[in-house]
PDB file of N, CA and C in Angstrom:
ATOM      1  N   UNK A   1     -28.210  -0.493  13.123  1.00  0.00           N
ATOM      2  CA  UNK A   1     -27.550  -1.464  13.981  1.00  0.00           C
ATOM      3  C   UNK A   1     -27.440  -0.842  15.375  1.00  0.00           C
ATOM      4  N   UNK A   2     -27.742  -1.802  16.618  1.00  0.00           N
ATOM      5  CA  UNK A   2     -27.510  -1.095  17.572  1.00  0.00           C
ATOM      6  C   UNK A   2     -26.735  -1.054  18.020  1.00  0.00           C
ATOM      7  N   UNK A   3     -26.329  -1.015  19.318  1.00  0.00           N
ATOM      8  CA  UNK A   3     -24.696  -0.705  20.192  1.00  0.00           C
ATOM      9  C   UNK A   3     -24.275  -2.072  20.376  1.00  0.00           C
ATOM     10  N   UNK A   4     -25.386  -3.220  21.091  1.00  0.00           N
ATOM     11  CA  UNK A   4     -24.926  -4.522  21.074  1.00  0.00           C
ATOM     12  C   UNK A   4     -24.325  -4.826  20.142  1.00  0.00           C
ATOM     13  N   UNK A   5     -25.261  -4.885  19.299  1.00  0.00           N
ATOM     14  CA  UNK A   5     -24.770  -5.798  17.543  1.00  0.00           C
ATOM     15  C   UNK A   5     -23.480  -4.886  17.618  1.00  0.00           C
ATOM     16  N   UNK A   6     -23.043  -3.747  17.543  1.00  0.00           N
ATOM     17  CA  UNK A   6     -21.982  -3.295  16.649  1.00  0.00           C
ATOM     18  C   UNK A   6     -20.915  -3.448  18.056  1.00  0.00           C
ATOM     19  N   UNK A   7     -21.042  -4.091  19.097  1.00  0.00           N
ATOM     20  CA  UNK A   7     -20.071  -4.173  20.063  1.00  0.00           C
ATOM     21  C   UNK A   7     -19.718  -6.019  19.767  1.00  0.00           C
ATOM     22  N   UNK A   8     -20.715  -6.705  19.483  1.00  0.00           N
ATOM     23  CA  UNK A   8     -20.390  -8.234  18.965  1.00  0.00           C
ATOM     24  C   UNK A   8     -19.822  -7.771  18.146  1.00  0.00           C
ATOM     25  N   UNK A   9     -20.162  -7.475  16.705  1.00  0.00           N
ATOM     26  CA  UNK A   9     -19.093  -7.222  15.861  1.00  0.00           C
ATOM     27  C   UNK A   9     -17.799  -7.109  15.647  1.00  0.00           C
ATOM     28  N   UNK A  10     -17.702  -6.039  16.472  1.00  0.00           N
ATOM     29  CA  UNK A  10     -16.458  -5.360  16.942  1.00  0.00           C
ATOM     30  C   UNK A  10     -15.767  -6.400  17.860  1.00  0.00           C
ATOM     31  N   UNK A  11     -16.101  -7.098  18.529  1.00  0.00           N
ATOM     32  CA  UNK A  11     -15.618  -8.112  19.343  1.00  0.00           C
ATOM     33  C   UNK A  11     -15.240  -9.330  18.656  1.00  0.00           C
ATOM     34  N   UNK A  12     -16.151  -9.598  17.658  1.00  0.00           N
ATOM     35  CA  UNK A  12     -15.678 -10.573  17.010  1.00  0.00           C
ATOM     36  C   UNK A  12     -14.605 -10.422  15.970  1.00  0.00           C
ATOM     37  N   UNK A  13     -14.297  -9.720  14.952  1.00  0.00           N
ATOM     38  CA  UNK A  13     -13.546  -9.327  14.551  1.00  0.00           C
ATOM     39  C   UNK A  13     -12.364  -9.206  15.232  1.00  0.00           C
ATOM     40  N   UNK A  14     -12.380  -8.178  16.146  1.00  0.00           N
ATOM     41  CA  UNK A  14     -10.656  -8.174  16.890  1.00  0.00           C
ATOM     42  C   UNK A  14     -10.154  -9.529  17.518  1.00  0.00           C
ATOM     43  N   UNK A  15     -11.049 -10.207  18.199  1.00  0.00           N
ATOM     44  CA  UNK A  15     -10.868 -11.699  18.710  1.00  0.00           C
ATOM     45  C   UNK A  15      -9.923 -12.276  17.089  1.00  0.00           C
ATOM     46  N   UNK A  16     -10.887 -12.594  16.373  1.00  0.00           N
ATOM     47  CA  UNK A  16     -10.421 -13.229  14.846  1.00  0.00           C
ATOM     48  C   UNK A  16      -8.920 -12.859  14.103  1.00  0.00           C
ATOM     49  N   UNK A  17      -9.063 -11.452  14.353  1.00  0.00           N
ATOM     50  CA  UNK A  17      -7.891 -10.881  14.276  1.00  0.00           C
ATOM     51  C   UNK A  17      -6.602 -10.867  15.280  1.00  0.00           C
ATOM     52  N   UNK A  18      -6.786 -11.419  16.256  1.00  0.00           N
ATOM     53  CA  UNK A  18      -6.611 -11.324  17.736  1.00  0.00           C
ATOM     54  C   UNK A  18      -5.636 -12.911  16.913  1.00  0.00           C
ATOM     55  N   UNK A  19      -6.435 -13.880  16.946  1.00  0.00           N
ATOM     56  CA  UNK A  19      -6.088 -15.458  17.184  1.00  0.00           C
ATOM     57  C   UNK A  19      -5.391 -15.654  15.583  1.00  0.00           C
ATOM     58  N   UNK A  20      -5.708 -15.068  15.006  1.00  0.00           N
ATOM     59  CA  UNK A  20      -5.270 -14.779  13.348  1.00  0.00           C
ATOM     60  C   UNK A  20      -3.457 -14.694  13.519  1.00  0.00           C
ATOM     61  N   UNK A  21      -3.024 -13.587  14.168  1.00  0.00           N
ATOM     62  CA  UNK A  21      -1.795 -13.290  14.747  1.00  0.00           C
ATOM     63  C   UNK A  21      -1.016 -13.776  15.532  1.00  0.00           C
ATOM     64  N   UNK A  22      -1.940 -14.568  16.438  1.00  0.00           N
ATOM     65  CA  UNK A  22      -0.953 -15.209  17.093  1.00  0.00           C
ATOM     66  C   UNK A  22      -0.817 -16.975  16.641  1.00  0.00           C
ATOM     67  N   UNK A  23      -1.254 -17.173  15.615  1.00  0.00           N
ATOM     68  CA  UNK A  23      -1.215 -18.469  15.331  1.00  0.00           C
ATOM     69  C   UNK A  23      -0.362 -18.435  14.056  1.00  0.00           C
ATOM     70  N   UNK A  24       0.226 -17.016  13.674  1.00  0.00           N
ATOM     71  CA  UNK A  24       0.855 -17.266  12.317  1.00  0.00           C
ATOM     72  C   UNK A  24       2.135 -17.280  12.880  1.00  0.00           C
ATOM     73  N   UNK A  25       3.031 -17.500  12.666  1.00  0.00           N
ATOM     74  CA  UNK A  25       4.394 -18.722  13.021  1.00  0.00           C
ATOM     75  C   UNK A  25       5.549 -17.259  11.849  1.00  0.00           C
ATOM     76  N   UNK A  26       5.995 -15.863  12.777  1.00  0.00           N
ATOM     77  CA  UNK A  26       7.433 -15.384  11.657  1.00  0.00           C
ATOM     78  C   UNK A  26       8.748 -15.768  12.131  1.00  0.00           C
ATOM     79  N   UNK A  27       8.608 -16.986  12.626  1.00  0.00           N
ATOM     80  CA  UNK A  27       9.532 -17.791  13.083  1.00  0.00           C
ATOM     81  C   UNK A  27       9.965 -18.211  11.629  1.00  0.00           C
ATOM     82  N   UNK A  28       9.280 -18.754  11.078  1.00  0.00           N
ATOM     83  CA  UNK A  28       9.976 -19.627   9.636  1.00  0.00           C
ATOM     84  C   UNK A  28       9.958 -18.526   8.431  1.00  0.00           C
ATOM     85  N   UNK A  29       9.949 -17.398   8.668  1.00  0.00           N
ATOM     86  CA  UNK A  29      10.996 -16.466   7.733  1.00  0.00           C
ATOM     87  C   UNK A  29      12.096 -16.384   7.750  1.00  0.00           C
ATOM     88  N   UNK A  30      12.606 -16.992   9.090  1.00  0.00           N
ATOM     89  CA  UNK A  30      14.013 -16.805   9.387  1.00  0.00           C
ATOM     90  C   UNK A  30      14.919 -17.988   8.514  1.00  0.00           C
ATOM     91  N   UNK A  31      13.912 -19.203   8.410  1.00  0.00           N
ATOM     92  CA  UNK A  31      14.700 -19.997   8.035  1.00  0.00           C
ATOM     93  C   UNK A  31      14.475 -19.813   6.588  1.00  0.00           C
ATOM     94  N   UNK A  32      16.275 -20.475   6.196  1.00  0.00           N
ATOM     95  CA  UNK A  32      16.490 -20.274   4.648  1.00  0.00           C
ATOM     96  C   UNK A  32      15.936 -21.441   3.878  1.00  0.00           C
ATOM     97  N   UNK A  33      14.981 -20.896   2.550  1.00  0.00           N
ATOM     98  CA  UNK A  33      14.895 -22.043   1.751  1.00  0.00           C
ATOM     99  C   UNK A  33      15.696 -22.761   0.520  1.00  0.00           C
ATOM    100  N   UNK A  34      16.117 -23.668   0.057  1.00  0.00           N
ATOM    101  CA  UNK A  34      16.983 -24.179  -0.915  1.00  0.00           C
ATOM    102  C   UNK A  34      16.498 -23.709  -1.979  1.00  0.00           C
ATOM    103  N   UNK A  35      17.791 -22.657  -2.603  1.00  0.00           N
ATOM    104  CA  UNK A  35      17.838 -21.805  -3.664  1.00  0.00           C
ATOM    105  C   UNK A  35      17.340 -20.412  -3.190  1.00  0.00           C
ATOM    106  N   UNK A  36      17.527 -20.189  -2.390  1.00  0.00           N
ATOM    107  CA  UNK A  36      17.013 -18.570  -1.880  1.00  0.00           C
ATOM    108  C   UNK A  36      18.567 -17.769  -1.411  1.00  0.00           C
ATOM    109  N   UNK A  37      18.201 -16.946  -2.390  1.00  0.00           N
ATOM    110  CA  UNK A  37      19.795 -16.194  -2.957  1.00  0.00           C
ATOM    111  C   UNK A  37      19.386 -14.822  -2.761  1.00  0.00           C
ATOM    112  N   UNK A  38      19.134 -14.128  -2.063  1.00  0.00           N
ATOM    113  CA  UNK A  38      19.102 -12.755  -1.736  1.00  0.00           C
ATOM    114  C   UNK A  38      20.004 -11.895  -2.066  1.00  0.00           C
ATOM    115  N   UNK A  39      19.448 -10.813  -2.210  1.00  0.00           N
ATOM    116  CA  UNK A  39      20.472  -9.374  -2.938  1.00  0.00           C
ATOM    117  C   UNK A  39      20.934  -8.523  -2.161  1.00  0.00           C
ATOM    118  N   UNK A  40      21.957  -7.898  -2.382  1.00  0.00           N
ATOM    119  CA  UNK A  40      22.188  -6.774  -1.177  1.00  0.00           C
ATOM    120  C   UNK A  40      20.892  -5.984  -1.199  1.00  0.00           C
ATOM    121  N   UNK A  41      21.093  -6.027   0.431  1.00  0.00           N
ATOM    122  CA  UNK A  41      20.018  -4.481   0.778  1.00  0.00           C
ATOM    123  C   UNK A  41      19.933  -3.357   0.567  1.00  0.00           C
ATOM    124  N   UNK A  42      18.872  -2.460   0.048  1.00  0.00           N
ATOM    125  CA  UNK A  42      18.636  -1.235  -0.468  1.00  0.00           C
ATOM    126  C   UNK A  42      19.601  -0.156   1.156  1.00  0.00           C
ATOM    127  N   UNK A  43      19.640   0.918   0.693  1.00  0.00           N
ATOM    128  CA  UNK A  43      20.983   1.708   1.200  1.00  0.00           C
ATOM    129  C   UNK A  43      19.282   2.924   1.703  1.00  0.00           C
ATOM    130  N   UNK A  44      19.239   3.467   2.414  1.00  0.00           N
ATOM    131  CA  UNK A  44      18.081   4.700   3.119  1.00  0.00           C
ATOM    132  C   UNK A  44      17.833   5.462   1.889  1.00  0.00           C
ATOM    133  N   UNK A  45      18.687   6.129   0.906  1.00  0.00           N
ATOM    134  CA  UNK A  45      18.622   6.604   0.036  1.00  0.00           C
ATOM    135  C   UNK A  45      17.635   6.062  -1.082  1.00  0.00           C
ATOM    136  N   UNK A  46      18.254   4.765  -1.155  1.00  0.00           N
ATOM    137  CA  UNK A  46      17.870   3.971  -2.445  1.00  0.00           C
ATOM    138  C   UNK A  46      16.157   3.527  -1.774  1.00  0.00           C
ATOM    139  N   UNK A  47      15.979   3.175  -0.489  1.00  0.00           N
ATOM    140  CA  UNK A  47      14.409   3.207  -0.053  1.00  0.00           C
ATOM    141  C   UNK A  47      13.419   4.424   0.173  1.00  0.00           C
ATOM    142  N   UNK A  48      14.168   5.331  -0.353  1.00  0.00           N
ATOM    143  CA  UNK A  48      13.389   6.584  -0.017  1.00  0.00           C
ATOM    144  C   UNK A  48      13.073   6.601  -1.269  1.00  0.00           C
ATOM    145  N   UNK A  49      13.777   7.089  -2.262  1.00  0.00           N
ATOM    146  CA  UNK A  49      13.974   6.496  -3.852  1.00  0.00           C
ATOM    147  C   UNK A  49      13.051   6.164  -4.192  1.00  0.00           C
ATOM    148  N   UNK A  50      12.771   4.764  -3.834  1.00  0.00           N
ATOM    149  CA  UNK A  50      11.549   3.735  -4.403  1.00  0.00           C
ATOM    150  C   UNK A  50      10.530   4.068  -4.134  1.00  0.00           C
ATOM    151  N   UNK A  51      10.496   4.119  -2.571  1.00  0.00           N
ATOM    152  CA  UNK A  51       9.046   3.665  -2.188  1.00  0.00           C
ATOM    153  C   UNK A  51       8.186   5.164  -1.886  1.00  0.00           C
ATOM    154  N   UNK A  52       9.113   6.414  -1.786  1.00  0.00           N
ATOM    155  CA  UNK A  52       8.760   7.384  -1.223  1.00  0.00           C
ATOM    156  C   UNK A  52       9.168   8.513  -2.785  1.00  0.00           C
ATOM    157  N   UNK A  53       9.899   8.933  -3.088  1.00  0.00           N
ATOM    158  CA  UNK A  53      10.142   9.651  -4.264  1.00  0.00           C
ATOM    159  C   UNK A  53       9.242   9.496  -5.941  1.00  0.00           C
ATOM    160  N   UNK A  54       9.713   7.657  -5.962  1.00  0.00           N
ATOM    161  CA  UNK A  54       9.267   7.312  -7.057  1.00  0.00           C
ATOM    162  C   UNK A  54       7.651   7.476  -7.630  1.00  0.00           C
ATOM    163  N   UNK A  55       6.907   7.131  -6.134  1.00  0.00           N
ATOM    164  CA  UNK A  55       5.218   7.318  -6.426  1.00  0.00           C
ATOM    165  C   UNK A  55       4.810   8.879  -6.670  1.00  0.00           C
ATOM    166  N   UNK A  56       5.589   9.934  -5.875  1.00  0.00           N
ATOM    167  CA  UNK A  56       5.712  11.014  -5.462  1.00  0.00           C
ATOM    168  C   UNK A  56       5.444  11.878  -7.453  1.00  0.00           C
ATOM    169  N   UNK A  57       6.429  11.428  -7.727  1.00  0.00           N
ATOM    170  CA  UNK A  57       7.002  11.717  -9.216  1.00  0.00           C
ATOM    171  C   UNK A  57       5.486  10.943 -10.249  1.00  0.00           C
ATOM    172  N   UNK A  58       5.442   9.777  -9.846  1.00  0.00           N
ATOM    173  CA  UNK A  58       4.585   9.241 -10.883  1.00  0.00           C
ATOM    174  C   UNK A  58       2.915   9.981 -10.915  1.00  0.00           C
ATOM    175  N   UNK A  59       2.961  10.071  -9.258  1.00  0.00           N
ATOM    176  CA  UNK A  59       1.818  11.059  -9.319  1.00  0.00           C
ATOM    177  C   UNK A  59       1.115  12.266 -10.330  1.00  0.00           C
ATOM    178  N   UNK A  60       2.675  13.405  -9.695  1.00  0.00           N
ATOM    179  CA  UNK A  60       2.428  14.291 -10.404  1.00  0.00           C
ATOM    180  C   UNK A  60       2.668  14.491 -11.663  1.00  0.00           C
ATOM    181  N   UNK A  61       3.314  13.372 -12.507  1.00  0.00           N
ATOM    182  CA  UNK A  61       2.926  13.248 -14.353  1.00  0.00           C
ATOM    183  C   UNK A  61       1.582  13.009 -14.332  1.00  0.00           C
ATOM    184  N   UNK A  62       1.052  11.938 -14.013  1.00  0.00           N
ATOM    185  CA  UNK A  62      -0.139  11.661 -14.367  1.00  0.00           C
ATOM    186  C   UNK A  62      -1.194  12.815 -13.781  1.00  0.00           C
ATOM    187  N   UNK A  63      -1.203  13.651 -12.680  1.00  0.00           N
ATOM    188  CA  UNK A  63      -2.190  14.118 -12.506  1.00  0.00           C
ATOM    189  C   UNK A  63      -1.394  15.172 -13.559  1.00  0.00           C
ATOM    190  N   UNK A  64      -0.530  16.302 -14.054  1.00  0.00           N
ATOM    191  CA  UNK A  64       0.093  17.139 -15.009  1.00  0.00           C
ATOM    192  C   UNK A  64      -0.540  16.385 -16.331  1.00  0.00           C
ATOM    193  N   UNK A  65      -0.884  14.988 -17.030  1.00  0.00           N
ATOM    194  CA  UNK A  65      -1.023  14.410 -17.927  1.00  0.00           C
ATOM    195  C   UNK A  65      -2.908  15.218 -17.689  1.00  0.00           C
ATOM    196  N   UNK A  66      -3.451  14.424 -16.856  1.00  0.00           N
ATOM    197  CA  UNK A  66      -5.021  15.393 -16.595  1.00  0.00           C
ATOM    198  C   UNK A  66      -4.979  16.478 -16.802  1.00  0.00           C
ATOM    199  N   UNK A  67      -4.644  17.182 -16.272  1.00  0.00           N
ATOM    200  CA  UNK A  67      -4.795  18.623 -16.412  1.00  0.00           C
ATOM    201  C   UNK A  67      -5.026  19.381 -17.754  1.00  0.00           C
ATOM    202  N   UNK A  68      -3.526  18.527 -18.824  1.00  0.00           N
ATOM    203  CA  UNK A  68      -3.420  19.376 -19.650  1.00  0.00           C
ATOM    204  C   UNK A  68      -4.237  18.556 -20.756  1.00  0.00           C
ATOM    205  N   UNK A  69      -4.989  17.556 -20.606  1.00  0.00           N
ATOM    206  CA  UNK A  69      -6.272  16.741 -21.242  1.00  0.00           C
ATOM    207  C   UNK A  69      -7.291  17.725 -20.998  1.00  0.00           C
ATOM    208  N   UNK A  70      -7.605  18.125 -19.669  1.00  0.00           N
ATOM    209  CA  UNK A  70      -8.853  18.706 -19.486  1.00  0.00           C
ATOM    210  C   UNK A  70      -8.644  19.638 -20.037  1.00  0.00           C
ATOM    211  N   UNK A  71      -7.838  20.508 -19.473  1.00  0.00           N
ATOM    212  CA  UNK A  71      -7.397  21.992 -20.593  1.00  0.00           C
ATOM    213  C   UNK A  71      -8.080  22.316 -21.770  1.00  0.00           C
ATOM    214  N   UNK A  72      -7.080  21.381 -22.498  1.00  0.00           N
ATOM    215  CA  UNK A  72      -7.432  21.523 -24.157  1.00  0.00           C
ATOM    216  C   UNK A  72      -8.789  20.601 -24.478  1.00  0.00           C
ATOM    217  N   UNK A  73      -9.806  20.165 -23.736  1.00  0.00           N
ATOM    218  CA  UNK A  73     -11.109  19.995 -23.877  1.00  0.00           C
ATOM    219  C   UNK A  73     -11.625  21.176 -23.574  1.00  0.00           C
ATOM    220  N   UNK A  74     -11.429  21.858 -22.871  1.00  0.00           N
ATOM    221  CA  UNK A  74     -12.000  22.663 -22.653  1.00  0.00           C
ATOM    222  C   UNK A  74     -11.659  24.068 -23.324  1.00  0.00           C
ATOM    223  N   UNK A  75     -11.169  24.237 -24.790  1.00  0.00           N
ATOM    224  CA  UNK A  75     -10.344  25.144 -24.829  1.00  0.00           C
ATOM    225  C   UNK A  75     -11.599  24.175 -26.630  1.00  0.00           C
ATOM    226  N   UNK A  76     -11.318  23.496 -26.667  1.00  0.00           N
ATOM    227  CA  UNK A  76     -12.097  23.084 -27.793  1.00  0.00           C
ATOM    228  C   UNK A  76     -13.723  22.950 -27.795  1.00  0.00           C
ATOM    229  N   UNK A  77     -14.632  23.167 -26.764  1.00  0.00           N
ATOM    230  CA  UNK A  77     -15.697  23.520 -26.359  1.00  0.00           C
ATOM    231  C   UNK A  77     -15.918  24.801 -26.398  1.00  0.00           C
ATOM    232  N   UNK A  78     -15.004  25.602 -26.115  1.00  0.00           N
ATOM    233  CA  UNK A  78     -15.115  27.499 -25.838  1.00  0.00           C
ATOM    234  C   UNK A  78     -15.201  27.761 -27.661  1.00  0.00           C
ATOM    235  N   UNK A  79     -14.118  27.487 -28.523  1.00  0.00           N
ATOM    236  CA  UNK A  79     -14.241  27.643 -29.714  1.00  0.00           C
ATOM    237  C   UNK A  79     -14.620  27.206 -31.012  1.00  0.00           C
TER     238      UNK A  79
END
């Protein structure tokens, strides 16, 4: 591809993305819908918790779960 093509590209896309954004309306998040009952808000703690701790943790079981799979494959190949 040359520089043109990949400068249309590139042009077209951000334009798309460009008019994409400004035509979406977060004006009407604000407004409430009938039956929309919201919960108290998570506390810094409790969002660190979730979104930052929790994956953190799930990670390292599952990659600790690999490890000790490969291990003992490999511990049953040697003997």
């Amino acid at each position: 591809m040359d520089k043109k093509n990949a400068l249309r590209a590139g042009a077209l896309a951000s334009g798309t993305t460009l008019m994409m954004l400004l035509m979406s309306s977060p004006a009407l998040a604000l407004t409430r819908d009938d039956g929309d009952d919201p919960g108290p808000g998570l506390s810094v703690i409790d969002t660190l918790g979730l979104y930052v701790a929790a994956p953190i943790v799930l990670f390292l079981v599952i990659a600790g779960l690999v490890m000790v799979g490969d291990k003992s494959r490999k511990q049953q190949k040697q003997g």
